[in-house]
C-alpha atoms as a PDB file:
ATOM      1  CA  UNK A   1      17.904   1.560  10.393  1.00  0.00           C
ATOM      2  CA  UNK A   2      18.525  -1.913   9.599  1.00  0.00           C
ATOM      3  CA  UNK A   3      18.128  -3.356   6.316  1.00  0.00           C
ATOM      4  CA  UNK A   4      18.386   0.637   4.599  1.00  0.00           C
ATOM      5  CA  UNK A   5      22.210   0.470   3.784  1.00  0.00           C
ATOM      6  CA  UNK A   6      21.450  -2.760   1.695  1.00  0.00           C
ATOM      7  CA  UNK A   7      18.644  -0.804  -0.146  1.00  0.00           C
ATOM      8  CA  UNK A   8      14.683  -1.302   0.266  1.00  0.00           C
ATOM      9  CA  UNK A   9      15.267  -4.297  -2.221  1.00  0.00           C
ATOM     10  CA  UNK A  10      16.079  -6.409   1.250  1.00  0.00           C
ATOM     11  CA  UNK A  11      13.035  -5.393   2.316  1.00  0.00           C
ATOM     12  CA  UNK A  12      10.615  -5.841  -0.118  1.00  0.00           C
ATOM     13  CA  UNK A  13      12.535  -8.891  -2.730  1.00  0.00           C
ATOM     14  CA  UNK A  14      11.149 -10.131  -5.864  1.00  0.00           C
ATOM     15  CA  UNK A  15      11.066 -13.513  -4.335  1.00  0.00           C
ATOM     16  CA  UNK A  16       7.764 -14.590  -2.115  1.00  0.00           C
ATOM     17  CA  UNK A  17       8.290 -14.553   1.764  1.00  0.00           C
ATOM     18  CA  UNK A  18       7.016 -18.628   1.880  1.00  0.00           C
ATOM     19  CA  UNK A  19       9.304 -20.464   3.001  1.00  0.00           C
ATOM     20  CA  UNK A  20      10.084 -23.681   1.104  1.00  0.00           C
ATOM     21  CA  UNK A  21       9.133 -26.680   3.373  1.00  0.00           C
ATOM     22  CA  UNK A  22      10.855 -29.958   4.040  1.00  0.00           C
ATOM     23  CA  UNK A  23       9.840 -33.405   4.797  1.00  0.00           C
ATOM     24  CA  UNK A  24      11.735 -33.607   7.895  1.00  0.00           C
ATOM     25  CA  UNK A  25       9.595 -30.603   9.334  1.00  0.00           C
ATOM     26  CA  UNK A  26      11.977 -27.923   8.490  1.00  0.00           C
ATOM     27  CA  UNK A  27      11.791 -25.057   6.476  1.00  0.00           C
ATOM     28  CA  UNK A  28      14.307 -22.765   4.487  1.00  0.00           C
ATOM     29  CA  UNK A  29      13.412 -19.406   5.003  1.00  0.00           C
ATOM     30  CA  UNK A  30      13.790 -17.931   1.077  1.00  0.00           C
ATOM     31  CA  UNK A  31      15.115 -14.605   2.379  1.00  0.00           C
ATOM     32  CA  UNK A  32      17.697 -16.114   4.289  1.00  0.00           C
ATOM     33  CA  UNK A  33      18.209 -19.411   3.135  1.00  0.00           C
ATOM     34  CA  UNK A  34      18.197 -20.419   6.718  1.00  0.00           C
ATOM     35  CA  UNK A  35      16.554 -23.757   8.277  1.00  0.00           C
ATOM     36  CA  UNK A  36      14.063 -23.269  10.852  1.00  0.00           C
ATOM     37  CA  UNK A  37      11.510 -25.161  12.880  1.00  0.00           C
ATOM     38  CA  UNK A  38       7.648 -25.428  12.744  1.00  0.00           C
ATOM     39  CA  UNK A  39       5.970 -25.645  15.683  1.00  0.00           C
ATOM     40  CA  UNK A  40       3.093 -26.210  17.131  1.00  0.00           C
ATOM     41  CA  UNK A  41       1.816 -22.610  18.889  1.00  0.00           C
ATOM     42  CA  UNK A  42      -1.328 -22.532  20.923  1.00  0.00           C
ATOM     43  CA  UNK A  43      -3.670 -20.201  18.480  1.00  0.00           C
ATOM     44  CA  UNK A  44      -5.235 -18.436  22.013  1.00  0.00           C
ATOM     45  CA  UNK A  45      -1.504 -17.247  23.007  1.00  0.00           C
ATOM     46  CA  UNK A  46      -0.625 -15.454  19.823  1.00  0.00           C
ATOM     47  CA  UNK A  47      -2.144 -11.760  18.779  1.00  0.00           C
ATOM     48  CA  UNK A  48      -2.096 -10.068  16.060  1.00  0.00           C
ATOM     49  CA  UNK A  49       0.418  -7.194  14.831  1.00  0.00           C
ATOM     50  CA  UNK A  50      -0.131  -3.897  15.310  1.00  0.00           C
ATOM     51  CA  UNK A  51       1.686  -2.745  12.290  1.00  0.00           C
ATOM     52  CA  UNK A  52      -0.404  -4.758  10.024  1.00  0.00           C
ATOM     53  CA  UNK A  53      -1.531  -3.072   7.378  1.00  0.00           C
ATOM     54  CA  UNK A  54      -4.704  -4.718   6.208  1.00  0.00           C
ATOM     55  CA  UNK A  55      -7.365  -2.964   7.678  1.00  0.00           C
ATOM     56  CA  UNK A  56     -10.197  -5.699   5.808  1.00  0.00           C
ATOM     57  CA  UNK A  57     -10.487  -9.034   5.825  1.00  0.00           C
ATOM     58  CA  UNK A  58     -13.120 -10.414   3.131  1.00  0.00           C
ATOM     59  CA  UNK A  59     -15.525 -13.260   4.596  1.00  0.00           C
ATOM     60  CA  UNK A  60     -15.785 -14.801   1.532  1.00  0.00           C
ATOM     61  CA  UNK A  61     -11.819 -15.179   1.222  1.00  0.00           C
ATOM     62  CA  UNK A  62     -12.105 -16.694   4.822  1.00  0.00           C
ATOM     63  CA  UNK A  63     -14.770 -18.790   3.985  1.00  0.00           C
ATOM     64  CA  UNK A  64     -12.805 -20.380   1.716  1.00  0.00           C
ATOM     65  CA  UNK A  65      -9.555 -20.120   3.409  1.00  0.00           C
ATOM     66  CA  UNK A  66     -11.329 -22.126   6.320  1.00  0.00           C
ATOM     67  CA  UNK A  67     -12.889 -25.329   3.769  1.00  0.00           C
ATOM     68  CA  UNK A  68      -9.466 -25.373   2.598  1.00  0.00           C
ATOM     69  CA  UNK A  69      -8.013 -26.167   5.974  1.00  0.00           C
ATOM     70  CA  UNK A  70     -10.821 -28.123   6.808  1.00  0.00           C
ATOM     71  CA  UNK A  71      -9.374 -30.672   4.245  1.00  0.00           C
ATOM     72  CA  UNK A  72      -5.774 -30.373   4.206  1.00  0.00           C
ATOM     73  CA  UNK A  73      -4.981 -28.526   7.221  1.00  0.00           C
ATOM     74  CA  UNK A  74      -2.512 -25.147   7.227  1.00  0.00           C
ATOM     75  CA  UNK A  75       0.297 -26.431   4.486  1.00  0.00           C
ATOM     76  CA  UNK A  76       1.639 -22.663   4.924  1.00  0.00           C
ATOM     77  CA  UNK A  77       2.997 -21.806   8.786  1.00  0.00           C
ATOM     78  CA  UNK A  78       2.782 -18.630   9.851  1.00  0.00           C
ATOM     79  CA  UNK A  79       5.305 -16.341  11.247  1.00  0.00           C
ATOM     80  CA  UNK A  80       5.776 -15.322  15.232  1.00  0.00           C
ATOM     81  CA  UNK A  81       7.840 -13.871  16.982  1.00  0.00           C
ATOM     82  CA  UNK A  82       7.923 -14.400  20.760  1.00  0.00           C
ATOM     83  CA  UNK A  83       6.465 -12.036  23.141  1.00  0.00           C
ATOM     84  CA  UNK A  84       6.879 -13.473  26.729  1.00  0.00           C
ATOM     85  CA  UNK A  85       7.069 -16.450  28.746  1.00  0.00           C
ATOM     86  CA  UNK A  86       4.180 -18.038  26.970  1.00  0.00           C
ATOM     87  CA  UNK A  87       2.691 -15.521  24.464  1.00  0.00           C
ATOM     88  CA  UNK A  88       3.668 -14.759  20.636  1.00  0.00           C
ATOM     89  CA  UNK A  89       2.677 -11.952  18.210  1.00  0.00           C
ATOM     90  CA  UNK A  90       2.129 -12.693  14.466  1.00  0.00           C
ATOM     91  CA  UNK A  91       3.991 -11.540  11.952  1.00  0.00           C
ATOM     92  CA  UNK A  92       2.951 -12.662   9.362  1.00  0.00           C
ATOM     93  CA  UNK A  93       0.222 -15.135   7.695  1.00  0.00           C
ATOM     94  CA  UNK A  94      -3.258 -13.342  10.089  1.00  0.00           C
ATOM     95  CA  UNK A  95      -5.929 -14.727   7.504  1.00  0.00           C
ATOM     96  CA  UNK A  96      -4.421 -18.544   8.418  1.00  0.00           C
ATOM     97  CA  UNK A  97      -4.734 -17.627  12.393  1.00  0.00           C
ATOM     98  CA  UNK A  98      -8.379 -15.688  12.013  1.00  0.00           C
ATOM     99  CA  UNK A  99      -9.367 -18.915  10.033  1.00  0.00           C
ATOM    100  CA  UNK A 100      -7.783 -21.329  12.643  1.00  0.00           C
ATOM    101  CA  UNK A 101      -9.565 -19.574  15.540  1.00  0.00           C
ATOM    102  CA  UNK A 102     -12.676 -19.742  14.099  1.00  0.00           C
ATOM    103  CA  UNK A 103     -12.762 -23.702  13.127  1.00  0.00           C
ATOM    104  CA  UNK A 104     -11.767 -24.027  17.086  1.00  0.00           C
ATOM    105  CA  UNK A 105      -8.117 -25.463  16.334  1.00  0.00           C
ATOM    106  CA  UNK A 106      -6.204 -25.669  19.144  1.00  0.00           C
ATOM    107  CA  UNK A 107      -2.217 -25.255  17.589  1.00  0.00           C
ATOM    108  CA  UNK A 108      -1.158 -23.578  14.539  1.00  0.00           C
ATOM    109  CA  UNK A 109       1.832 -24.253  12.571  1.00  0.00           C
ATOM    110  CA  UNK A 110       4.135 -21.515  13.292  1.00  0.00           C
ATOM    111  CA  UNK A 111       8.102 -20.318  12.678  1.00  0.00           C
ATOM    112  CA  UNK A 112       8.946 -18.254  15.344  1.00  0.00           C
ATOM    113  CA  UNK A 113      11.659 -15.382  15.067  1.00  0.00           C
ATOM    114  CA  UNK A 114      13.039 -13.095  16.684  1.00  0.00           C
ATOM    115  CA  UNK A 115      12.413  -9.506  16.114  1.00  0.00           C
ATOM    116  CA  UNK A 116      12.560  -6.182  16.687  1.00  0.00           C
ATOM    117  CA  UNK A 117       9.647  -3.881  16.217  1.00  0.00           C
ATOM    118  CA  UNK A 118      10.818  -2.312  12.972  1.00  0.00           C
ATOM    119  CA  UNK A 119      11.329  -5.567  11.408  1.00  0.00           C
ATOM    120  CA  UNK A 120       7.825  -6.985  12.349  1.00  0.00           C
ATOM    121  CA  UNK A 121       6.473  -3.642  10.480  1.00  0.00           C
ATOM    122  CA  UNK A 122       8.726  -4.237   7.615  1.00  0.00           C
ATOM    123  CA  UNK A 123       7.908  -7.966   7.195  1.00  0.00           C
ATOM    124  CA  UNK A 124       3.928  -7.152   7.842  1.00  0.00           C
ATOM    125  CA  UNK A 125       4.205  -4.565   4.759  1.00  0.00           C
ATOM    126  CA  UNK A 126       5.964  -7.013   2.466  1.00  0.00           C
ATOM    127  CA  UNK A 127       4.308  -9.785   2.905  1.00  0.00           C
ATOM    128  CA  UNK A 128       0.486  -7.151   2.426  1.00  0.00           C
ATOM    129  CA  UNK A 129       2.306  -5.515  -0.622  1.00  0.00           C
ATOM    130  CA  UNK A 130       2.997  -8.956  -2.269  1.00  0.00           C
ATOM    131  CA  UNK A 131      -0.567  -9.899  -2.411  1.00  0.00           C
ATOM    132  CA  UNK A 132      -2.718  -8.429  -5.254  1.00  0.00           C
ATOM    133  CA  UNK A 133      -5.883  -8.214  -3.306  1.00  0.00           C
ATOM    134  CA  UNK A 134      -5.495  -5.132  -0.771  1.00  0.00           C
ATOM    135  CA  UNK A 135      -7.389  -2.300  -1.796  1.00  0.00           C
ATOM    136  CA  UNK A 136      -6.462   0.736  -3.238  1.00  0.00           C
ATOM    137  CA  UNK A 137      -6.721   2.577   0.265  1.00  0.00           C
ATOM    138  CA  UNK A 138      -4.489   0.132   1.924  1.00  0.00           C
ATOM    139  CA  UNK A 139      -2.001   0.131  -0.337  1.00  0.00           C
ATOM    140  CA  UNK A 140      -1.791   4.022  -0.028  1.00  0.00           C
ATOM    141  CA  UNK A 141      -1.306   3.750   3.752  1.00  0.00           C
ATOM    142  CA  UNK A 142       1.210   0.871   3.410  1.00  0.00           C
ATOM    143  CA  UNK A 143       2.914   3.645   0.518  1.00  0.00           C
ATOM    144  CA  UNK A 144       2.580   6.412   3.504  1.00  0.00           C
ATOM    145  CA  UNK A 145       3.889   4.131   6.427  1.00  0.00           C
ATOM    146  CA  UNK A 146       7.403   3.114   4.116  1.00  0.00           C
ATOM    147  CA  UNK A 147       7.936   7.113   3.375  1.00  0.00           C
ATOM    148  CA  UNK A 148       7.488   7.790   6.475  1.00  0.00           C
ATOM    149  CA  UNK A 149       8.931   5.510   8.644  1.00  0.00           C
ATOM    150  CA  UNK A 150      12.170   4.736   6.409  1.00  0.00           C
ATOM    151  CA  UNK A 151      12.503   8.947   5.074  1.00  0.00           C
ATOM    152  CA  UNK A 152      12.339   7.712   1.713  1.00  0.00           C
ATOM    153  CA  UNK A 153      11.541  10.312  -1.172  1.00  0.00           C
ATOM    154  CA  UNK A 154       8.668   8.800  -3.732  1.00  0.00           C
ATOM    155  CA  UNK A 155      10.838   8.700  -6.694  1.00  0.00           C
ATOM    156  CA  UNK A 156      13.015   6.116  -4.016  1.00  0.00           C
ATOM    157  CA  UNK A 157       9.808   3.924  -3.361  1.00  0.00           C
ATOM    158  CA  UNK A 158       8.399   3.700  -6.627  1.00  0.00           C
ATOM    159  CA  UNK A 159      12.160   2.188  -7.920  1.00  0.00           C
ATOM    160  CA  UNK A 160      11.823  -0.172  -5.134  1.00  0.00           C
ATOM    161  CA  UNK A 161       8.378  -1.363  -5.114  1.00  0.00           C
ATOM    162  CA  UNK A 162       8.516  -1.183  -9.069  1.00  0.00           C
ATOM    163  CA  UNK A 163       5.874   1.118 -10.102  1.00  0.00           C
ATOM    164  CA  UNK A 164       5.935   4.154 -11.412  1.00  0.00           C
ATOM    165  CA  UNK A 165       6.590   7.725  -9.233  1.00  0.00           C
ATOM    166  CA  UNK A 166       3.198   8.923 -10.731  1.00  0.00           C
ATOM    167  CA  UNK A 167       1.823   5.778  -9.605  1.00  0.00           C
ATOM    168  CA  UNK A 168       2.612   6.256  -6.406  1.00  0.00           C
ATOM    169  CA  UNK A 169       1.870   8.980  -6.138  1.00  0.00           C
ATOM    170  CA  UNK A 170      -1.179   8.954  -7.849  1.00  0.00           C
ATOM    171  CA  UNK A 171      -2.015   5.789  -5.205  1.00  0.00           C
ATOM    172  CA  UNK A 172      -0.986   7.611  -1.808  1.00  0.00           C
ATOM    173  CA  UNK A 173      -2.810  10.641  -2.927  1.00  0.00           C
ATOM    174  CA  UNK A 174      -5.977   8.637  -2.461  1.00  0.00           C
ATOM    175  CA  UNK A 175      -5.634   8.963   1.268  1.00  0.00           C
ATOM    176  CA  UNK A 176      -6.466  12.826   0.848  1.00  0.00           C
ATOM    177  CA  UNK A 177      -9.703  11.812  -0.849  1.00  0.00           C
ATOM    178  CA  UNK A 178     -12.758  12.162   0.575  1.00  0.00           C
ATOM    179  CA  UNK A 179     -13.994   9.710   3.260  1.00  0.00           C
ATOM    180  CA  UNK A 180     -17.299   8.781   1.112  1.00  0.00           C
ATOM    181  CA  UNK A 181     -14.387   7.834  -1.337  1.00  0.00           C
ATOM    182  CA  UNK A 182     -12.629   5.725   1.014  1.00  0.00           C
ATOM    183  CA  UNK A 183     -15.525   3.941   2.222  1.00  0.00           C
ATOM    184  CA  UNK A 184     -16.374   3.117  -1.604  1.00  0.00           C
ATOM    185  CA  UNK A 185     -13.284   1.367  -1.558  1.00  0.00           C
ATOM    186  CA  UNK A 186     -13.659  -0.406   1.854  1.00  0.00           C
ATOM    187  CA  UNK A 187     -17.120  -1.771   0.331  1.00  0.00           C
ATOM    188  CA  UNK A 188     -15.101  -2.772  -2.877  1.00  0.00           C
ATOM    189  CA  UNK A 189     -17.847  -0.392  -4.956  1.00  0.00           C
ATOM    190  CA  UNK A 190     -15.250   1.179  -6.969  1.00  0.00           C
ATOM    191  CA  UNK A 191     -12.130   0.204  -8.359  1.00  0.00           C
ATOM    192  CA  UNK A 192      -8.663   1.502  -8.069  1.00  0.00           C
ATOM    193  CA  UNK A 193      -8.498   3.494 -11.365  1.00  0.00           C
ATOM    194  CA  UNK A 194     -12.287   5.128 -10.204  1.00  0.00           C
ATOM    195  CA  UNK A 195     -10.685   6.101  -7.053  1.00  0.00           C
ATOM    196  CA  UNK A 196      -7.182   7.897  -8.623  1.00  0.00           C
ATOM    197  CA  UNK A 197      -9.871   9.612 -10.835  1.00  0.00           C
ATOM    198  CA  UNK A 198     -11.680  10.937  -7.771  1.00  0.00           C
ATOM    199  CA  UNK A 199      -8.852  11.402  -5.597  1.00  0.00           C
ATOM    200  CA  UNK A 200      -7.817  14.176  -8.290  1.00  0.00           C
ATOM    201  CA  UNK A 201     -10.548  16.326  -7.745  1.00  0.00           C
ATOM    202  CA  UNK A 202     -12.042  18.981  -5.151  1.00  0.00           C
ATOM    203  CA  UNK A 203     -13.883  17.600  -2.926  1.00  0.00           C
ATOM    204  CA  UNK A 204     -17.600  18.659  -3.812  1.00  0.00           C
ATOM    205  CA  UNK A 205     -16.742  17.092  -7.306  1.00  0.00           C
ATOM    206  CA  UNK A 206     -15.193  13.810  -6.048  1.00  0.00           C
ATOM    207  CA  UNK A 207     -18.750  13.165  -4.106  1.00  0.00           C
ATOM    208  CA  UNK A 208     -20.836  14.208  -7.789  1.00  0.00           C
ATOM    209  CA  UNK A 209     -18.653  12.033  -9.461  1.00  0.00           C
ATOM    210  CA  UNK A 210     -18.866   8.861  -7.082  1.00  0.00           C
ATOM    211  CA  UNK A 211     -22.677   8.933  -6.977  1.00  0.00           C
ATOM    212  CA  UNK A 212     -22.194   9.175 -10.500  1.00  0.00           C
ATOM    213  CA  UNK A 213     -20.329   6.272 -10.968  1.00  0.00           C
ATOM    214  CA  UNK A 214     -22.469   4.055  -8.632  1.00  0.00           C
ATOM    215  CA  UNK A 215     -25.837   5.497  -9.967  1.00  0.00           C
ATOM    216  CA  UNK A 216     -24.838   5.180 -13.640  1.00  0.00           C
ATOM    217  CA  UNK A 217     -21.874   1.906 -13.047  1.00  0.00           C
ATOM    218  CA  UNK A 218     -19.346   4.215 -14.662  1.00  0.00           C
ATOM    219  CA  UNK A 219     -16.468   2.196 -15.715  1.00  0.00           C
ATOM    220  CA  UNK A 220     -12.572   2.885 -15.614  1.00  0.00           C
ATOM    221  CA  UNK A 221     -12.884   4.425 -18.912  1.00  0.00           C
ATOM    222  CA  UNK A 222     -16.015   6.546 -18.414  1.00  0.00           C
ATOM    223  CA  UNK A 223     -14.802   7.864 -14.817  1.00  0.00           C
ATOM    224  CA  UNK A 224     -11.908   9.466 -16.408  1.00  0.00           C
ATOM    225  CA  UNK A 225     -13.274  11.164 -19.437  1.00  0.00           C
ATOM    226  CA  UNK A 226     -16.156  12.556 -16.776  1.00  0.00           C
ATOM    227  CA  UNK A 227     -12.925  13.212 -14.388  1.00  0.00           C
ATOM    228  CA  UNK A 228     -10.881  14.948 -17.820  1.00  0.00           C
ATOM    229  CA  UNK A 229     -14.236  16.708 -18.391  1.00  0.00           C
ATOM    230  CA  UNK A 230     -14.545  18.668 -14.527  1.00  0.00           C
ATOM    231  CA  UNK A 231     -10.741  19.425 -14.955  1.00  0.00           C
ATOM    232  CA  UNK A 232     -11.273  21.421 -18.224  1.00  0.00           C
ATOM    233  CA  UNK A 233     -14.243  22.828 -17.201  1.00  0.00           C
ATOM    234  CA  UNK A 234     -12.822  23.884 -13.851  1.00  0.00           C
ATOM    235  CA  UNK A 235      -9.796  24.735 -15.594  1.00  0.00           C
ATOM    236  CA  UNK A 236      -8.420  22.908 -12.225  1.00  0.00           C
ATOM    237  CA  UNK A 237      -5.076  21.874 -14.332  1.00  0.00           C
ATOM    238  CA  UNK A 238      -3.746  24.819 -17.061  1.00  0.00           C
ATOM    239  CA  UNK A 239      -4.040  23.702 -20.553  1.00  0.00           C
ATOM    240  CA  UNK A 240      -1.137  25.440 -22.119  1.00  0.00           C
ATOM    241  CA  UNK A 241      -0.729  27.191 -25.239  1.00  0.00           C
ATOM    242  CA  UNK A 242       2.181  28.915 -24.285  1.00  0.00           C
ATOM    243  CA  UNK A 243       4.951  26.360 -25.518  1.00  0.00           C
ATOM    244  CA  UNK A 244       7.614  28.316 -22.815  1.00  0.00           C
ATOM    245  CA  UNK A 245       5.197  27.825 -19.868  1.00  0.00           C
ATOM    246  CA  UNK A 246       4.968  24.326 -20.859  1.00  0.00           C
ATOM    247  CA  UNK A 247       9.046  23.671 -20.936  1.00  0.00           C
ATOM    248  CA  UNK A 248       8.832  25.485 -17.688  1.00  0.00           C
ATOM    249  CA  UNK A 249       6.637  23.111 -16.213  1.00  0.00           C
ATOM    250  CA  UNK A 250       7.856  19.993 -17.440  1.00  0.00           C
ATOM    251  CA  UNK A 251      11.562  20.936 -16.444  1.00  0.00           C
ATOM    252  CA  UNK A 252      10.713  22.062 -12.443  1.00  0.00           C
ATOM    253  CA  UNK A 253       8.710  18.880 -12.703  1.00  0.00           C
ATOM    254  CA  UNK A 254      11.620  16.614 -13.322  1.00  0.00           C
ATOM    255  CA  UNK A 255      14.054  18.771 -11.330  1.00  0.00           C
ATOM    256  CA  UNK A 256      11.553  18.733  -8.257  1.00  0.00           C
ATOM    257  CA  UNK A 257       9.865  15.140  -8.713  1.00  0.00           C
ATOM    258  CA  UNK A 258       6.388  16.637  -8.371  1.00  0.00           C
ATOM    259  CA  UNK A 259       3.497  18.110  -9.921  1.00  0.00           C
ATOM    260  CA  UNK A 260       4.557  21.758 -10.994  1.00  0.00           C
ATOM    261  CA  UNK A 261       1.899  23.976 -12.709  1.00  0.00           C
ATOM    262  CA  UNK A 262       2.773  27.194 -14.385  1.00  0.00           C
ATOM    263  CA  UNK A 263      -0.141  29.638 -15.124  1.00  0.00           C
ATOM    264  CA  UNK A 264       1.105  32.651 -17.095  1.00  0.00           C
ATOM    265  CA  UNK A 265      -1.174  36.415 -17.786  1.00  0.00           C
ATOM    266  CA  UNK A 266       1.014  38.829 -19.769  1.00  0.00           C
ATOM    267  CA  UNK A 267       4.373  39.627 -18.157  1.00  0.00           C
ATOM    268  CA  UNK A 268       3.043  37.906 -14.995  1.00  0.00           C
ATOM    269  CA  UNK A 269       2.005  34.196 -13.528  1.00  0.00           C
ATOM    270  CA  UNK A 270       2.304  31.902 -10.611  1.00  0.00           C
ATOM    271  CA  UNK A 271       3.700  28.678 -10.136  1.00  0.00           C
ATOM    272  CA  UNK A 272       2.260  26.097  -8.112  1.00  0.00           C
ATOM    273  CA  UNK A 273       4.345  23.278  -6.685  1.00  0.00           C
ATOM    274  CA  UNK A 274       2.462  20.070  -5.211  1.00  0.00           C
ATOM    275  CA  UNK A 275       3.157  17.671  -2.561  1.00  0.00           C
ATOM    276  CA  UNK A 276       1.471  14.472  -1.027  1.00  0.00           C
ATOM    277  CA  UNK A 277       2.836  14.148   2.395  1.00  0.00           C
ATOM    278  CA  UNK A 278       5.303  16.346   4.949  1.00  0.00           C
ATOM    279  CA  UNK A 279       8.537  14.058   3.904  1.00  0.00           C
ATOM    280  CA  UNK A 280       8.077  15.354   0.469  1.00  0.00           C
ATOM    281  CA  UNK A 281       7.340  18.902   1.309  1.00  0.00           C
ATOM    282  CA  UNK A 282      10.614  18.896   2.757  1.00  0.00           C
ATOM    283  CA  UNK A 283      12.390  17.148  -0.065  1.00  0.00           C
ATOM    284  CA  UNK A 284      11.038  19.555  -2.079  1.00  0.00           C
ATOM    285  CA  UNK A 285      12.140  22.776  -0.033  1.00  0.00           C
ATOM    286  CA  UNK A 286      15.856  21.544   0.520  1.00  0.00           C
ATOM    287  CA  UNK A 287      15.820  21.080  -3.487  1.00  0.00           C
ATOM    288  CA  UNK A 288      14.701  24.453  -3.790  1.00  0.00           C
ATOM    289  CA  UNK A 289      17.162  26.405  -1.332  1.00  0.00           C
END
């Protein structure tokens, strides 16, 4: 795999993925430092990539995208890569293209390189986890699709993407939620900390809880106090006053890199080990044997 030997830092780099532009109609790439043409690409012969991971595209946002280039035309090129003898495939930069096909523009502003298919994916993911306004649900898949495709552990993507492993985790566990939750999300009804609440719970609680919060406009706060509450009642996560059950659990937690629960009656007990997704099932399994 290309790019893995330097680390996922090549793939997804503090720096943005804009390219700094020129007056002479070049442009340094700020990965590479490279020059590289714009050109002028036909908007009817390019199509969108497959691997992209925003599944939503907000009207509004394109509304606005659209006055913009209305009066000062696409500053930003997008990215292509060629596909034939007179077709291209985006790679990256789909609101500017959606927004230039619907104002009727003939040509886009376009750099067009050449790719394979993993690095269209892994350029379509950076570019979607650099922007702050995906939703919850796809950053999740985006999460899922990196594990996955690259056999990367969680503890690995959260160093990389700089977040925290419970935040990742916490974030791809969404995508087990409920598909009432999901569509919540979609509609932009509840936010991201409502949805790591609800993606926490069973499944008849996560749908009492979300009419809940829509009914009574729970906020961040509230959700997870009502969240807190059904976990107690439940007794869904131990609440330990065994101090040698709790060392337990805190040390398999750090040794596996996963939610470990130790329940304890008398002499006996069980311990339950969590996982999020088949990759870390088996991390998890060849730590154990």
């Amino acid at each position: 795999m290309s790019g893995l030997g330097r680390g996922l830092g090549s793939l997804i780099p503090n720096r943005k993925l804009n390219p700094v532009i020129l007056d002479d109609g070049m442009v340094i790439d700020n990965l590479t430092g490279k020059r590289e043409m714009v050109s002028e690409i036909p908007v009817e012969k390019i199509t969108p990539n497959p691997h992209q991971p925003r599944k939503t595209f907000s009207e509004d946002k394109l509304q606005e995208l659209m006055e913009s280039i209305k009066e000062y035309g696409i500053i930003q090129p997008i990215i292509v890569t060629k596909e034939g003898s007179d077709s291209w495939q985006l790679i990256a930069g789909e609101r500017r293209w959606r927004s230039a096909k619907a104002l009727g523009l003939k040509t886009v502003p376009a750099i067009v390189r050449d790719m394979s298919e993993q690095k269209k994916m892994e350029i379509a993911l950076i570019e979607n986890l650099q922007r702050e306004d995906l939703n919850v649900l796809e950053v999740a898949a985006a999460y899922s699709k990196l594990i996955d495709e690259f056999n990367l552990t969680q503890d690995q993507l959260a160093k990389k993407v700089g977040k925290s492993r419970p935040a990742v985790t916490n974030t791809i566990r969404i995508l087990t939620a409920r598909e009432e939750v999901h569509q919540a999300i979609r509609d932009g009804k509840i936010s991201d900390s409502h949805a790591r609440v609800l993606a926490g719970l069973p499944e008849e609680d996560q749908l009492e809880l979300l009419k809940k919060i829509l009914e009574d406009k729970l906020t961040s706060g509230e959700t997870e106090r009502a969240g807190r509450e059904i976990v107690i009642k439940k007794k869904i996560r131990p609440l330990h006053s065994d101090p040698e059950a709790r060392e337990a659990e805190e040390n398999l937690q750090r040794a596996l890199e996963t939610k470990v629960e130790v329940r304890r009656s008398g002499k006996a007990g069980t311990i339950t080990i969590k996982f999020f997704s088949d990759e870390e099932f088996r991390e998890i399994v060849k730590k154990i044997i």
